[in-house]
Protein backbone atom coordinates (compact mmCIF):
# COMPACT_ATOMS: atom_id res chain seq x y z
CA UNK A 1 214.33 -58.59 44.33
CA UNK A 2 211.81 -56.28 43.22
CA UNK A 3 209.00 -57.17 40.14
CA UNK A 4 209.65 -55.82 37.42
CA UNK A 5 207.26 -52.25 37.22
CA UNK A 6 205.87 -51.09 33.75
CA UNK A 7 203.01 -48.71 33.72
CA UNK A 8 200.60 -50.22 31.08
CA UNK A 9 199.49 -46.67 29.63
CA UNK A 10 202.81 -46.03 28.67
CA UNK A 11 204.25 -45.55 25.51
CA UNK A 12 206.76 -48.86 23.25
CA UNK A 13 209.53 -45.93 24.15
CA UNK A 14 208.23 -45.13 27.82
CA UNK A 15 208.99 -48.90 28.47
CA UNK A 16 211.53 -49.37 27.11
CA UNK A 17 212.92 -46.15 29.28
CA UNK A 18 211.44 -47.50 32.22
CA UNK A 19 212.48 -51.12 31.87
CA UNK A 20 216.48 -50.33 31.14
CA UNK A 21 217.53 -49.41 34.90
CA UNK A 22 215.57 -51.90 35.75
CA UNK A 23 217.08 -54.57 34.05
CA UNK A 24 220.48 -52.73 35.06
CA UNK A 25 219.95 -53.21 38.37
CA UNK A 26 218.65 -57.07 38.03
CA UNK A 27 222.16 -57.59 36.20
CA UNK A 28 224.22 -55.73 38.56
CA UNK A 29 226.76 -57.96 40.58
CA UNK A 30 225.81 -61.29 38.79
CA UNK A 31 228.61 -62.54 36.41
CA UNK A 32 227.12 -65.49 35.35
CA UNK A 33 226.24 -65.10 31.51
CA UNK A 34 223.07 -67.67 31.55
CA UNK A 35 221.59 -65.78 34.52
CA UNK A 36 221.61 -62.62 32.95
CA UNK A 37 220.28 -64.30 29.81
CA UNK A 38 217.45 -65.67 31.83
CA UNK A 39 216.38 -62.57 33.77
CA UNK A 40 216.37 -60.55 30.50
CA UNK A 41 214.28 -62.76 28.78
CA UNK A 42 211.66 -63.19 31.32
CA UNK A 43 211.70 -59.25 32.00
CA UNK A 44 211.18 -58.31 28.92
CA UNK A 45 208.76 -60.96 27.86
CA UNK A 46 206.75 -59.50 31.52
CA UNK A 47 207.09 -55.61 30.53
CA UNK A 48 206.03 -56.62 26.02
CA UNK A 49 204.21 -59.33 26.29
CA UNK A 50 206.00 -60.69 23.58
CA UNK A 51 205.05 -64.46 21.85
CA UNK A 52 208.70 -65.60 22.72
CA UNK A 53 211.40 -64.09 23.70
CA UNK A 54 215.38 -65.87 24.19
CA UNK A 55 218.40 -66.40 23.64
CA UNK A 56 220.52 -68.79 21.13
CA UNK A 57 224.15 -69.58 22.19
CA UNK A 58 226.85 -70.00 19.41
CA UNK A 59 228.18 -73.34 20.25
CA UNK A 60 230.41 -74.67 17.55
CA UNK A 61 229.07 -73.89 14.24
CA UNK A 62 225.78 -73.75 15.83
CA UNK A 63 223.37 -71.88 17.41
CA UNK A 64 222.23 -73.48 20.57
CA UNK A 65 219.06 -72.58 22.28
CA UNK A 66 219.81 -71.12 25.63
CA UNK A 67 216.95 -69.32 28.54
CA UNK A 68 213.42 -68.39 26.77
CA UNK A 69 210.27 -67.46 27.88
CA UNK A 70 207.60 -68.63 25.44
CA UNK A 71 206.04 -71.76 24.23
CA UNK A 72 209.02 -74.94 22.76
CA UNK A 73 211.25 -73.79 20.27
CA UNK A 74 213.85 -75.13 17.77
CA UNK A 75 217.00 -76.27 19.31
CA UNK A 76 219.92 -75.53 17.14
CA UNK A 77 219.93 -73.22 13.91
CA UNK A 78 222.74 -73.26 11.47
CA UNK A 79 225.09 -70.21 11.17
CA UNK A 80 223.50 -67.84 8.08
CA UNK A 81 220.46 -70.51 9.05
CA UNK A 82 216.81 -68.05 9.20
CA UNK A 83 217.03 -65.08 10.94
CA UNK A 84 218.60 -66.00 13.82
CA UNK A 85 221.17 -67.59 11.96
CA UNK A 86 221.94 -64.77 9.35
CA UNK A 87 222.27 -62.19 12.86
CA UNK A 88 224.85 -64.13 13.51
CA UNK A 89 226.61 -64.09 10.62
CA UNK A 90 226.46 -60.65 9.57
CA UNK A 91 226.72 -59.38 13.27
CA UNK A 92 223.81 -57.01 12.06
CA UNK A 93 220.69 -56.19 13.96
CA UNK A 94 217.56 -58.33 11.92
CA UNK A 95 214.26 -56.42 11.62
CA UNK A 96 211.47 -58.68 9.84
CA UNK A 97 208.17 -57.42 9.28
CA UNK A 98 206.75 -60.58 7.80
CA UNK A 99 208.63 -63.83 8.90
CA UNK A 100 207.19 -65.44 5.60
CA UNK A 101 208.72 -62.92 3.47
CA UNK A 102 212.26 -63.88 4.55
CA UNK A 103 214.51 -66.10 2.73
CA UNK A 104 215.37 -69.19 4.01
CA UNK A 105 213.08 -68.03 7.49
CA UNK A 106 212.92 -71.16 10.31
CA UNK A 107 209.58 -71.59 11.55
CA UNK A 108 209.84 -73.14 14.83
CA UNK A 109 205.98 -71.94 15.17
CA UNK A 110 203.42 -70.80 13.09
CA UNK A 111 202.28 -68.26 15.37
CA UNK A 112 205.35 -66.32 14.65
CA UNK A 113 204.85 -63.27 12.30
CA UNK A 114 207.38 -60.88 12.84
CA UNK A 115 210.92 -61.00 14.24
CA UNK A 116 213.80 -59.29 15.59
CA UNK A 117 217.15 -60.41 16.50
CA UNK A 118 219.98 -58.64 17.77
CA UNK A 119 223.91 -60.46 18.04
CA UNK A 120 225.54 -59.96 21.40
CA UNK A 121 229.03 -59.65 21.23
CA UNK A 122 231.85 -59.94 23.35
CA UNK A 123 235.62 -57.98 21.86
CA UNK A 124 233.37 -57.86 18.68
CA UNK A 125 232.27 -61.43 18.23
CA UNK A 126 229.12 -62.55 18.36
CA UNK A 127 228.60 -65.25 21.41
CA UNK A 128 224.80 -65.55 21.25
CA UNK A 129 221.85 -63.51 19.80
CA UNK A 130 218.47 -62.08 21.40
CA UNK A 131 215.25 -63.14 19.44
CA UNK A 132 212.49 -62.13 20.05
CA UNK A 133 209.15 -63.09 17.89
CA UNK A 134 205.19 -61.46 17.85
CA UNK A 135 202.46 -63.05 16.64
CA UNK A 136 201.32 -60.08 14.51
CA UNK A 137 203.27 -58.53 11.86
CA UNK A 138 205.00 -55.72 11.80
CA UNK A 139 205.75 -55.49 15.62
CA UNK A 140 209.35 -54.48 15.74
CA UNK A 141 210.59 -51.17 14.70
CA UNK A 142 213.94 -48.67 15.03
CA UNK A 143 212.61 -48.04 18.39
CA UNK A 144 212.61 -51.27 19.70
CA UNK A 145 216.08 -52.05 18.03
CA UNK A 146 217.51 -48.74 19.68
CA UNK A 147 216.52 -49.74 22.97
CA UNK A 148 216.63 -53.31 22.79
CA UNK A 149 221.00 -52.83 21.79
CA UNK A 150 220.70 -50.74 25.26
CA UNK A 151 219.27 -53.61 27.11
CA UNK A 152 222.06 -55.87 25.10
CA UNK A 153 225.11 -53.87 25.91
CA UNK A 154 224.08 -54.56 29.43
CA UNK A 155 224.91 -58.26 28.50
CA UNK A 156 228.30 -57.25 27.04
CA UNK A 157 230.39 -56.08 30.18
């Protein structure tokens, strides 16, 4: 397995182009959802830099946290719970500038400042949800949610 290669000079969208066959190829021929979880979390936590980046599994009528790469995080969030929560609900992409600015927002750390989180879905039901959080505001943009539902529909098939 190769590392994952990101040219640091590069551009959020240069990356992101550079990153997607990458993670294509780390997913190819592994079926196992929680493996695929794992590698894309720690690839794109490598290639960002991001404060924490994971997955939370719907178990139930709960979120359940699932692979990370970051410092601890809440275990379980409530469905239309914080951000991750409300993803899951309205199977809607969540973009948030300033996590203390949204309604109802879980802080599982205080070094959080923005957010975003993007449902996976499987026959158009959302099994789990990517979140990903920066410690400076206003990180995440329509770039990063174009690419990063690239990177997810990876994790769909």
């Amino acid at each position: 397995m190769q590392p994952i290669n990101i040219i640091s000079t590069a551009s959020k969208q240069e990356c992101y182009q550079s990153l997607h066959p990458q993670i294509k190829a780390l997913l190819s021929g592994e079926s196992d959802p929680i493996a695929n979880m794992a590698n894309v979390a720690a690839a794109l936590k490598e290639a960002f830099d991001f404060w924490w980046v994971g997955f939370y599994v719907v178990k139930g009528d709960m979120l359940v946290l699932g692979p990370f790469q970051g410092p601890v995080a809440c275990t379980r969030i409530g469905y239309g719970k914080g951000v991750c929560g409300t993803a899951w609900a309205t199977g809607e992409v969540q973009i948030v500038s300033d996590v203390t600015l949204f309604p109802g927002h879980i802080a599982c750390s205080a070094q959080s400042k923005s957010e975003i989180v993007l449902p996976v879905k499987r026959h158009e039901t959302v099994v789990s949800v990517l979140d990903i959080d920066s410690e400076f505001l206003n990180t995440f943009d329509y770039t990063d949610q174009y690419f990063l539902q690239e990177i997810i529909s990876l994790l769909e098939n």
